[in-house]
C-alpha atoms as a PDB file:
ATOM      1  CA  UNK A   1     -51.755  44.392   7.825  1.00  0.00           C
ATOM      2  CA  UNK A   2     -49.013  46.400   9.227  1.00  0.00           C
ATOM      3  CA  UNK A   3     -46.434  43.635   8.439  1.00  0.00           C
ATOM      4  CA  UNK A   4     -47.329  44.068   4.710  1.00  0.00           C
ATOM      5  CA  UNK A   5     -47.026  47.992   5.226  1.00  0.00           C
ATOM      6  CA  UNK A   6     -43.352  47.232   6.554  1.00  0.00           C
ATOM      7  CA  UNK A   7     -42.714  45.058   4.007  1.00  0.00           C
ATOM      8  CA  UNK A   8     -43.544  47.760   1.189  1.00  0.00           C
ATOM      9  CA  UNK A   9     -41.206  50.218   2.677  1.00  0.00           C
ATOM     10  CA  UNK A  10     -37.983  48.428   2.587  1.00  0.00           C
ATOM     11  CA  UNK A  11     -39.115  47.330  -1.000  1.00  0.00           C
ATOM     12  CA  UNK A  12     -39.086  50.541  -1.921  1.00  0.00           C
ATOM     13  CA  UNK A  13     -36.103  51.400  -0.132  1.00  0.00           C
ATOM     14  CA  UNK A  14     -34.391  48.905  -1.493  1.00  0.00           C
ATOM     15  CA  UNK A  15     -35.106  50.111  -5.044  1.00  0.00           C
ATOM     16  CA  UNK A  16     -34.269  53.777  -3.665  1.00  0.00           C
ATOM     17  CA  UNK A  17     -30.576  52.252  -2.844  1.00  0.00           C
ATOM     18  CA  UNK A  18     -30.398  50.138  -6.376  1.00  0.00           C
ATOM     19  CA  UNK A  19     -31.348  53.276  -8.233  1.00  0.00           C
ATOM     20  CA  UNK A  20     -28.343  55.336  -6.679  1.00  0.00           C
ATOM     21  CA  UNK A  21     -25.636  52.713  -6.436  1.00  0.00           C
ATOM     22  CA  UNK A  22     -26.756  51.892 -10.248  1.00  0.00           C
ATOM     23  CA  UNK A  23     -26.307  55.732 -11.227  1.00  0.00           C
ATOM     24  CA  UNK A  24     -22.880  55.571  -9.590  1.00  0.00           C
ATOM     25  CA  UNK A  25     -21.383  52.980 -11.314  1.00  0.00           C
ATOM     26  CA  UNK A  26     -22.825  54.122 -14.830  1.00  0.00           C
ATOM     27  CA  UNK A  27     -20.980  57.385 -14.055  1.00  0.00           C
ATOM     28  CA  UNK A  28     -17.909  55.232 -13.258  1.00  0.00           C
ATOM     29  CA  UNK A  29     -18.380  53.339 -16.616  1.00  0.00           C
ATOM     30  CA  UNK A  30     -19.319  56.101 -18.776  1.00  0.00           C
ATOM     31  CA  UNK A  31     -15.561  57.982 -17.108  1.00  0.00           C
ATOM     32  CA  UNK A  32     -14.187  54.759 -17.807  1.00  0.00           C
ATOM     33  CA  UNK A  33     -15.097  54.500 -21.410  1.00  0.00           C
ATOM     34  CA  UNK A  34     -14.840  57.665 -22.175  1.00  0.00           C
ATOM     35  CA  UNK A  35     -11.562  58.636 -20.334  1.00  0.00           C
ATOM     36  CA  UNK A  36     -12.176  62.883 -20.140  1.00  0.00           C
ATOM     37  CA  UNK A  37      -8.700  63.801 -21.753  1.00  0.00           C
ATOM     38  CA  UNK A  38      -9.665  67.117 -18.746  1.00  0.00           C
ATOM     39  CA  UNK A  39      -9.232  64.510 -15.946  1.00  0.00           C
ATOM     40  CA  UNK A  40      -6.887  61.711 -17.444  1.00  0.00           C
ATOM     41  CA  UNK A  41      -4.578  63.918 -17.859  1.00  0.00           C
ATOM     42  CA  UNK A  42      -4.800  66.138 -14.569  1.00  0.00           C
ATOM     43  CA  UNK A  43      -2.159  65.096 -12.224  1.00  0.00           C
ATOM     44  CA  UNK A  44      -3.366  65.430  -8.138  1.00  0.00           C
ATOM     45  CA  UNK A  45      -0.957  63.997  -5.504  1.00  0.00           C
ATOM     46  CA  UNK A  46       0.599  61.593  -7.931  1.00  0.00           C
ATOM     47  CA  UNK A  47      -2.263  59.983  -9.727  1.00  0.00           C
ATOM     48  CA  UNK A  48      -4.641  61.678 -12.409  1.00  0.00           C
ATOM     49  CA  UNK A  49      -7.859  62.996 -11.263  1.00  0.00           C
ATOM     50  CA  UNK A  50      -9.728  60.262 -13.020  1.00  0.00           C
ATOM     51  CA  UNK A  51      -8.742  57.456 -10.789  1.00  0.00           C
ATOM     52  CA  UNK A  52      -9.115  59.554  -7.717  1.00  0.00           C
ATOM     53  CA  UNK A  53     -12.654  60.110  -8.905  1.00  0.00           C
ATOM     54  CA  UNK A  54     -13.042  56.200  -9.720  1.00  0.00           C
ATOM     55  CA  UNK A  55     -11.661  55.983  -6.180  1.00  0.00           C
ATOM     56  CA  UNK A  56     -14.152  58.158  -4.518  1.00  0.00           C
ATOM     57  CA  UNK A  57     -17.145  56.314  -6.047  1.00  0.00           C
ATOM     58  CA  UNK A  58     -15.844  53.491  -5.397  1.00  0.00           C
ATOM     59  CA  UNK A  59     -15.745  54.470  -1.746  1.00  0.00           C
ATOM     60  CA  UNK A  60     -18.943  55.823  -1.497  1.00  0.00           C
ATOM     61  CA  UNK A  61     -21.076  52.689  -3.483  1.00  0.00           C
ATOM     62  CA  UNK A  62     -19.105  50.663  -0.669  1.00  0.00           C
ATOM     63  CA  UNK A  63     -20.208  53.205   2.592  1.00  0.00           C
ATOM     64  CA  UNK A  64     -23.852  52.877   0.554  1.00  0.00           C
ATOM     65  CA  UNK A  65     -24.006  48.716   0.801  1.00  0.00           C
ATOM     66  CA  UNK A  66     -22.834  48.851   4.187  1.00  0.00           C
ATOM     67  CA  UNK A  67     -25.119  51.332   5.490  1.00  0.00           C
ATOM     68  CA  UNK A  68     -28.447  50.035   3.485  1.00  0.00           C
ATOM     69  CA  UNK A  69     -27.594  45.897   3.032  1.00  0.00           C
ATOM     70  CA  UNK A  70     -25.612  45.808   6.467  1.00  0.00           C
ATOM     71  CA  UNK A  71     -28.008  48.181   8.228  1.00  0.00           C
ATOM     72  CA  UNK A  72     -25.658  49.947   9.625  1.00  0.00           C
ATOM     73  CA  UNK A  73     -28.242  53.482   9.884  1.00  0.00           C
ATOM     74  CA  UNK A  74     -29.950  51.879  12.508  1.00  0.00           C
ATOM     75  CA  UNK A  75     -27.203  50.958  14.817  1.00  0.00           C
ATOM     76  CA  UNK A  76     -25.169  52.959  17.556  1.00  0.00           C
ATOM     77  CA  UNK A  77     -22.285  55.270  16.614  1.00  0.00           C
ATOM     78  CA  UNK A  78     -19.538  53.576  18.134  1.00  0.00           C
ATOM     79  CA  UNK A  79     -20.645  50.043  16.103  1.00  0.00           C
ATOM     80  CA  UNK A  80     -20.650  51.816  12.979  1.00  0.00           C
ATOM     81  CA  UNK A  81     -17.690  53.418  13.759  1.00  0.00           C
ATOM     82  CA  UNK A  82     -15.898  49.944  14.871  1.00  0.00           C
ATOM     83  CA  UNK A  83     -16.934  48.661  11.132  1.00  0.00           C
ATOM     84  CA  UNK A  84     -15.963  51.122   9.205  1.00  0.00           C
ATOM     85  CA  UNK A  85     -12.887  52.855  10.782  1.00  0.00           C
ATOM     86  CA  UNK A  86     -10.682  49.660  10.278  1.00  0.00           C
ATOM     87  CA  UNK A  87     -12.186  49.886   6.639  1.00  0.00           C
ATOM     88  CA  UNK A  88     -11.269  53.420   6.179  1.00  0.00           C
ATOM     89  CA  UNK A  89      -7.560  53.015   7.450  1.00  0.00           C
ATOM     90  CA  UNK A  90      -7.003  50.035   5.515  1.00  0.00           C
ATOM     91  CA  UNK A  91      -8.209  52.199   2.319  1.00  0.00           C
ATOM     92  CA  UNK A  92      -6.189  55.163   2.846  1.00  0.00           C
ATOM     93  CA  UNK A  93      -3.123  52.560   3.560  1.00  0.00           C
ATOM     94  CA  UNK A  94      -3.868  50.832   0.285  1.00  0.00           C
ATOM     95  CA  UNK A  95      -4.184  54.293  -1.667  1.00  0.00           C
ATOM     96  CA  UNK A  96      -0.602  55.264  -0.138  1.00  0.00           C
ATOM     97  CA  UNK A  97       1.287  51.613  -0.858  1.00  0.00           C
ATOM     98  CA  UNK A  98      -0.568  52.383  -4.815  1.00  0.00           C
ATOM     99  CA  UNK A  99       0.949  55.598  -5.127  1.00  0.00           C
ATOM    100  CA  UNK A 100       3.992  55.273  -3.439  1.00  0.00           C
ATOM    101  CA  UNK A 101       5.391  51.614  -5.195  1.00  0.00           C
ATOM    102  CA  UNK A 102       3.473  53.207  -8.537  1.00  0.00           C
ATOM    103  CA  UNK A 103       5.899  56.158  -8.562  1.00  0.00           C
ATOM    104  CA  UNK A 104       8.702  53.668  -7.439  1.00  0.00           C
ATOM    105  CA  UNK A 105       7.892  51.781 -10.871  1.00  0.00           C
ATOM    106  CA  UNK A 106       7.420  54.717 -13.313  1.00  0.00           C
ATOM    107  CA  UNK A 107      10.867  55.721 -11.956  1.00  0.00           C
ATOM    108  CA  UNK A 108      12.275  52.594 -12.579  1.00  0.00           C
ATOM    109  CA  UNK A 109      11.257  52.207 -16.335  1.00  0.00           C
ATOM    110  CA  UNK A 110      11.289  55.817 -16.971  1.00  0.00           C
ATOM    111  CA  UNK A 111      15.231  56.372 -15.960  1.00  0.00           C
ATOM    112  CA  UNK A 112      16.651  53.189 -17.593  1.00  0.00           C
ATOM    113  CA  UNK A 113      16.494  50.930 -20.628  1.00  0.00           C
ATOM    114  CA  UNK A 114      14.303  48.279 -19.116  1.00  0.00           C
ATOM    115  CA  UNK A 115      10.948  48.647 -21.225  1.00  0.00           C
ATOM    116  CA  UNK A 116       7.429  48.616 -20.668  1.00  0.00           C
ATOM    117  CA  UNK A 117       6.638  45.418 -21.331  1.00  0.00           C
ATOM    118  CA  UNK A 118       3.115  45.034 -19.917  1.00  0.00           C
END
């Protein structure tokens, strides 16, 4: 009986984690539908605030599969932090390569008579 009782629990806490990853990506579709002219339109360190916010969800639905489908909550400190501190160097090096060559590129087409063609 007890194995049933187990079993129960991780149901529900798997529906616990489908109800919260779902609600962030409807916010993330609903911003990306909608575009908020307020944060498409608000410049933060290079990009608009919208895709820094797409970013950060992003981010966080990814921490949530790890932690609840990878179990990572139940394991040491220094495991999780061997998963994801490669994962959150290789992010912030991926967010500074996207701002960095996307400013290179605005520059380029903005300055010369090359147009946007894509």
């Amino acid at each position: 009986m007890s194995h049933d009782h187990a079993h129960e629990s991780n149901v529900g806490r798997i529906w616990k984690v489908f109800f919260i990853l779902s609600a962030i990506t409807i916010v993330e579709v609903y911003f990306g539908i909608t575009k908020p002219h307020s944060l498409h339109f608000t410049n933060l360190l290079g990009m608009n605030l919208l895709n820094w916010i797409f970013i950060i969800l992003t981010i966080a639905k990814a921490y949530g599969i790890m932690w609840a489908f990878m179990h990572l909550e139940g394991e040491k400190a220094s495991l999780r932090w061997s998963i994801v501190g490669p994962l959150v160097f290789l992010i912030i090096y991926l967010i500074f390569i996207l701002l960095v060559e996307a400013d290179y590129i605005f520059g380029v087409f903005k300055n010369s008579t090359i147009k946007w063609n894509f």
